[in-house]
C-alpha atoms as a PDB file:
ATOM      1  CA  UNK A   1      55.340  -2.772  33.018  1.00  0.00           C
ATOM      2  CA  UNK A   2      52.579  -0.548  31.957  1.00  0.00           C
ATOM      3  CA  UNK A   3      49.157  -1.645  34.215  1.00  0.00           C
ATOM      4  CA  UNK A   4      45.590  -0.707  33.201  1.00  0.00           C
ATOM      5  CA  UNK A   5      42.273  -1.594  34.767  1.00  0.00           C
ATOM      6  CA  UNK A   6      40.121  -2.734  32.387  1.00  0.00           C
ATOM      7  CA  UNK A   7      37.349  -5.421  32.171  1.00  0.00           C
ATOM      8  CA  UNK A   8      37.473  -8.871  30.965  1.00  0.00           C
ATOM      9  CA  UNK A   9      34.697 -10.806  29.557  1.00  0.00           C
ATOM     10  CA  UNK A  10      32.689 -13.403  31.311  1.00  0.00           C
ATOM     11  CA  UNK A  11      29.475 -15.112  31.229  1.00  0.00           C
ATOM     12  CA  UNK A  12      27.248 -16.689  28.939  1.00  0.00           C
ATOM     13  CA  UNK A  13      26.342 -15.975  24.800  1.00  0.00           C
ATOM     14  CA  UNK A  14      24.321 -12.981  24.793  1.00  0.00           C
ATOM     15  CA  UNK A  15      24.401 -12.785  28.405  1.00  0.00           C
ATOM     16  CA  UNK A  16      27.999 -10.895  29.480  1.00  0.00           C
ATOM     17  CA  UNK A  17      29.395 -10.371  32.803  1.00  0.00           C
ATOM     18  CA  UNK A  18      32.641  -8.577  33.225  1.00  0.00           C
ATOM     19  CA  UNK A  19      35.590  -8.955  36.388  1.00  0.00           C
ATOM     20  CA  UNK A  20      37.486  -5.000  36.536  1.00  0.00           C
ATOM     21  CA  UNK A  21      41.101  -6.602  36.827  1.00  0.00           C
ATOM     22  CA  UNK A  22      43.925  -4.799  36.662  1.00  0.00           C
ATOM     23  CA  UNK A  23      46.477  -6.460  33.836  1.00  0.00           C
ATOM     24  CA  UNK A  24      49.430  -5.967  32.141  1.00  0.00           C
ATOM     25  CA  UNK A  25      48.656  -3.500  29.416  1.00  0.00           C
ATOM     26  CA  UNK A  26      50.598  -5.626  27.103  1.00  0.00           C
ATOM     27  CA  UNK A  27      48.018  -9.032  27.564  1.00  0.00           C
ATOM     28  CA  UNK A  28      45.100  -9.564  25.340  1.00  0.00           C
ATOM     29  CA  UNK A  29      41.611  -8.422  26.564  1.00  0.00           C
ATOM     30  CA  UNK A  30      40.928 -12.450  27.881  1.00  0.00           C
ATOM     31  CA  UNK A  31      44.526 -13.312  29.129  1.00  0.00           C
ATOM     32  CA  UNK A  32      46.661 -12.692  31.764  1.00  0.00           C
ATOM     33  CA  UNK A  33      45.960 -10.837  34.764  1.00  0.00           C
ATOM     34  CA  UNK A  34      47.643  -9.923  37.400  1.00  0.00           C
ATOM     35  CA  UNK A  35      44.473  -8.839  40.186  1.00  0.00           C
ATOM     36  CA  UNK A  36      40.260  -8.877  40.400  1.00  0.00           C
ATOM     37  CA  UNK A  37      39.174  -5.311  41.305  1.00  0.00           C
ATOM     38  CA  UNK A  38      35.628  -6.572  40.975  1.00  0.00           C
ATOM     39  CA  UNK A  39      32.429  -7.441  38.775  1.00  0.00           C
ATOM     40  CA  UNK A  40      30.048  -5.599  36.662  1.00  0.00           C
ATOM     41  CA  UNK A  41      27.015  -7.056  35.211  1.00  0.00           C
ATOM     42  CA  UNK A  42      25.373  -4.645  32.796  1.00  0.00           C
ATOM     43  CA  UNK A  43      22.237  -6.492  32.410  1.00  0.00           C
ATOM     44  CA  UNK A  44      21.107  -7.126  36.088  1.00  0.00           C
ATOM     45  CA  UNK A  45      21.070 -10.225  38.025  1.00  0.00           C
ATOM     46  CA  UNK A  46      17.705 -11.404  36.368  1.00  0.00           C
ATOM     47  CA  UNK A  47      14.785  -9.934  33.460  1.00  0.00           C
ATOM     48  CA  UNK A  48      12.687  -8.906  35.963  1.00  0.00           C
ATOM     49  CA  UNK A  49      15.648  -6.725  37.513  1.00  0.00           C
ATOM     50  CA  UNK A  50      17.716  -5.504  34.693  1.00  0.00           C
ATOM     51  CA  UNK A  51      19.501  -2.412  36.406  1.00  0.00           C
ATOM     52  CA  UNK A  52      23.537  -2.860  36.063  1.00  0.00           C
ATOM     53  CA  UNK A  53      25.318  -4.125  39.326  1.00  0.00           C
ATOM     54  CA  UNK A  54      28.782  -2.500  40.414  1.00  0.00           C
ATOM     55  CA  UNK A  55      30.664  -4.231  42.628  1.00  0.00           C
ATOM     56  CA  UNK A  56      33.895  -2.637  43.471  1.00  0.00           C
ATOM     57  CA  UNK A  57      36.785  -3.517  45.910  1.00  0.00           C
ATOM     58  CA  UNK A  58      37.869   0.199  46.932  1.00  0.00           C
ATOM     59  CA  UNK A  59      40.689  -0.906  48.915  1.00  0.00           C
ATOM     60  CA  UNK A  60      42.599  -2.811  45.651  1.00  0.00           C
ATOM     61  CA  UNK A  61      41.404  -0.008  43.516  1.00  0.00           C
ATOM     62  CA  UNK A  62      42.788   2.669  45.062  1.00  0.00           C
ATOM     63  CA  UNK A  63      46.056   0.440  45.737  1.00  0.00           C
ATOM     64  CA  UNK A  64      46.457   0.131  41.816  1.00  0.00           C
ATOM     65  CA  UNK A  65      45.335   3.839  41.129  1.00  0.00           C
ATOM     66  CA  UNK A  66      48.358   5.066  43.787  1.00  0.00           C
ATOM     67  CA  UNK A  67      50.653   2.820  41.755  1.00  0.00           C
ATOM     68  CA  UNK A  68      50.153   4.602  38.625  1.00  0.00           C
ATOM     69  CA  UNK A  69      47.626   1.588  36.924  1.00  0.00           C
ATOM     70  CA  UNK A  70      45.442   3.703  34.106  1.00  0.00           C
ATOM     71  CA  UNK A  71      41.590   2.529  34.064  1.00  0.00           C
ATOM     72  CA  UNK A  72      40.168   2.613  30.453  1.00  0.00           C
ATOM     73  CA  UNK A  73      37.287   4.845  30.078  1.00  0.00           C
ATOM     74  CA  UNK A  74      34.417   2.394  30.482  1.00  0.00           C
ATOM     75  CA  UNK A  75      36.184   1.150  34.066  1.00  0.00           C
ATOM     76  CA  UNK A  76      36.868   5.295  34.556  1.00  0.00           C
ATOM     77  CA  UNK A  77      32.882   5.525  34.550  1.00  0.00           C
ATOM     78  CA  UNK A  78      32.172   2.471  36.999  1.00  0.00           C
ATOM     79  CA  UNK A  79      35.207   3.804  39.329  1.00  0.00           C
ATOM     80  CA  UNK A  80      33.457   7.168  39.702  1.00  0.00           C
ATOM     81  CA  UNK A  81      29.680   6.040  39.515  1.00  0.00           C
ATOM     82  CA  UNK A  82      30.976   3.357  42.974  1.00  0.00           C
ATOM     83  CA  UNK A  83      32.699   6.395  44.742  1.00  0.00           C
ATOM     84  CA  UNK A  84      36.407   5.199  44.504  1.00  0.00           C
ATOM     85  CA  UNK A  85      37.675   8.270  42.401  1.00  0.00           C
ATOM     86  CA  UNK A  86      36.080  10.509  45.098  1.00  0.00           C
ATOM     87  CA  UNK A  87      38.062   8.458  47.686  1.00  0.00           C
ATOM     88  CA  UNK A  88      41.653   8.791  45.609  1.00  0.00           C
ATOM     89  CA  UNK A  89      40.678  12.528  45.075  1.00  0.00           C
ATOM     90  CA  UNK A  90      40.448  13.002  48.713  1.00  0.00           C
ATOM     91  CA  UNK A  91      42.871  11.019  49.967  1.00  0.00           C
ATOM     92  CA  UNK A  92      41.172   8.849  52.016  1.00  0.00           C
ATOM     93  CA  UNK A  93      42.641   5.619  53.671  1.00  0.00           C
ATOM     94  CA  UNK A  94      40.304   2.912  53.932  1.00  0.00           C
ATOM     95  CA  UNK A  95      40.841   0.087  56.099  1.00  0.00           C
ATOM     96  CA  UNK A  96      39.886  -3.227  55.416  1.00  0.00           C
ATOM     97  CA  UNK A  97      36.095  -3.419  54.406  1.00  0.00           C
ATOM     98  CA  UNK A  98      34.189  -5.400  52.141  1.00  0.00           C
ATOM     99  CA  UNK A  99      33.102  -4.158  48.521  1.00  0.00           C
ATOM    100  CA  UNK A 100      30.548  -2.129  47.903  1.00  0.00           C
ATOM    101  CA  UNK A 101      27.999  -2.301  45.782  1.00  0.00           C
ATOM    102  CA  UNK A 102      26.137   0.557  43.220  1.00  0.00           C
ATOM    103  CA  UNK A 103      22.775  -1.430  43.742  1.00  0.00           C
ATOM    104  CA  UNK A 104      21.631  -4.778  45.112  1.00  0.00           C
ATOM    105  CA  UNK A 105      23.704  -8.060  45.055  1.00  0.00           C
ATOM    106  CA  UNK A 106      22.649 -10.534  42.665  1.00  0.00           C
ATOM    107  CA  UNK A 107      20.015 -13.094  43.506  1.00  0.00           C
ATOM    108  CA  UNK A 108      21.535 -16.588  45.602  1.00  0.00           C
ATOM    109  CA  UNK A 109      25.262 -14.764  45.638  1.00  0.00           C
ATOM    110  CA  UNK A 110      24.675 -13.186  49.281  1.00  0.00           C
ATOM    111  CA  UNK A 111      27.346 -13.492  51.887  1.00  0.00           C
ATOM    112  CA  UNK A 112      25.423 -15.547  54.237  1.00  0.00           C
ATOM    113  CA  UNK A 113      25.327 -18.789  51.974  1.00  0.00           C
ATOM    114  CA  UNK A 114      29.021 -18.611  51.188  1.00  0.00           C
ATOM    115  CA  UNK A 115      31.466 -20.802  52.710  1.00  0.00           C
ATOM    116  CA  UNK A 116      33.562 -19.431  55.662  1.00  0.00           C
ATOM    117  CA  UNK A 117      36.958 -18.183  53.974  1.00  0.00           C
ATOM    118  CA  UNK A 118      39.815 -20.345  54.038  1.00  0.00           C
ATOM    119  CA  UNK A 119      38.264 -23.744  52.732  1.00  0.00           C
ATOM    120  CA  UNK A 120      36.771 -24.482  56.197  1.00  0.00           C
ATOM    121  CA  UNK A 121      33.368 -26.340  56.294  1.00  0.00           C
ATOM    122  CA  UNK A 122      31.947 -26.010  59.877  1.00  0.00           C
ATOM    123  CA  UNK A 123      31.275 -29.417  61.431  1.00  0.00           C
ATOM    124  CA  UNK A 124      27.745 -30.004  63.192  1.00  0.00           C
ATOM    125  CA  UNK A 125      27.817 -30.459  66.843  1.00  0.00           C
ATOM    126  CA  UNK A 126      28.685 -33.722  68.293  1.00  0.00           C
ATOM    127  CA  UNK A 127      25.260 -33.739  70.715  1.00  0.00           C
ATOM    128  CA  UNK A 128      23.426 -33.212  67.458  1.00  0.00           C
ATOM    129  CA  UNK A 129      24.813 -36.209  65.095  1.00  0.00           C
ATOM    130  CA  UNK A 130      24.122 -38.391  68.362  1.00  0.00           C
ATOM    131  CA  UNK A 131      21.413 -40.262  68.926  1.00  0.00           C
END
């Protein structure tokens, strides 16, 4: 099975968005895929802040890279413009680590307001709901 990283289509009419996934080169553009590498938004997260946002996870980049996965040429550009071609050049192991991004995350999609990983909602204290 041949792999590619490549970008598939999201967002609104006029308004794309794009996930870097690594699929079988075989799929159509909008099918089946077999990982999320990470986003690109070519437009900005708003009008008033229209430069393009790279968000890259190095970690499963490089992991598909070493495997022999071929990026397309636009995903080449974003994989060298983020630093992760520098990193496979040199050979660098990088542990676990979040994303990293070419310029600021998008408006209301910060870390902080996201819910803990694994599904868990933290309860409020019991001295606080008592009264």
């Amino acid at each position: 099975m041949a792999v590619k990283l490549r970008l598939v289509r999201m967002g609104k009419k006029k308004q794309p968005t794009y996930r870097v996934v690594a699929a079988d080169s075989r799929s159509p553009r909008d099918g089946r895929f077999l990982e999320v590498v990470g986003t690109y938004a070519p437009r900005g997260s708003s009008r008033a802040d229209d430069a393009a946002i790279v968000t890259i996870d190095h970690d499963k980049a490089l992991r598909w890279l070493r495997q022999g996965a071929k990026p397309t040429e636009r995903v080449e550009r974003l994989l060298r413009s983020s630093g992760t071609f520098d990193r496979l050049r040199n050979g660098d192991h990088i542990a676990e680590a979040a994303p990293q991004t070419a310029s600021a995350p998008p408006v209301g999609g910060d870390a902080a307001s996201a819910p803990p990983a694994g599904g868990e909602i933290a309860a409020a204290p019991a001295e606080a709901t008592e009264a």
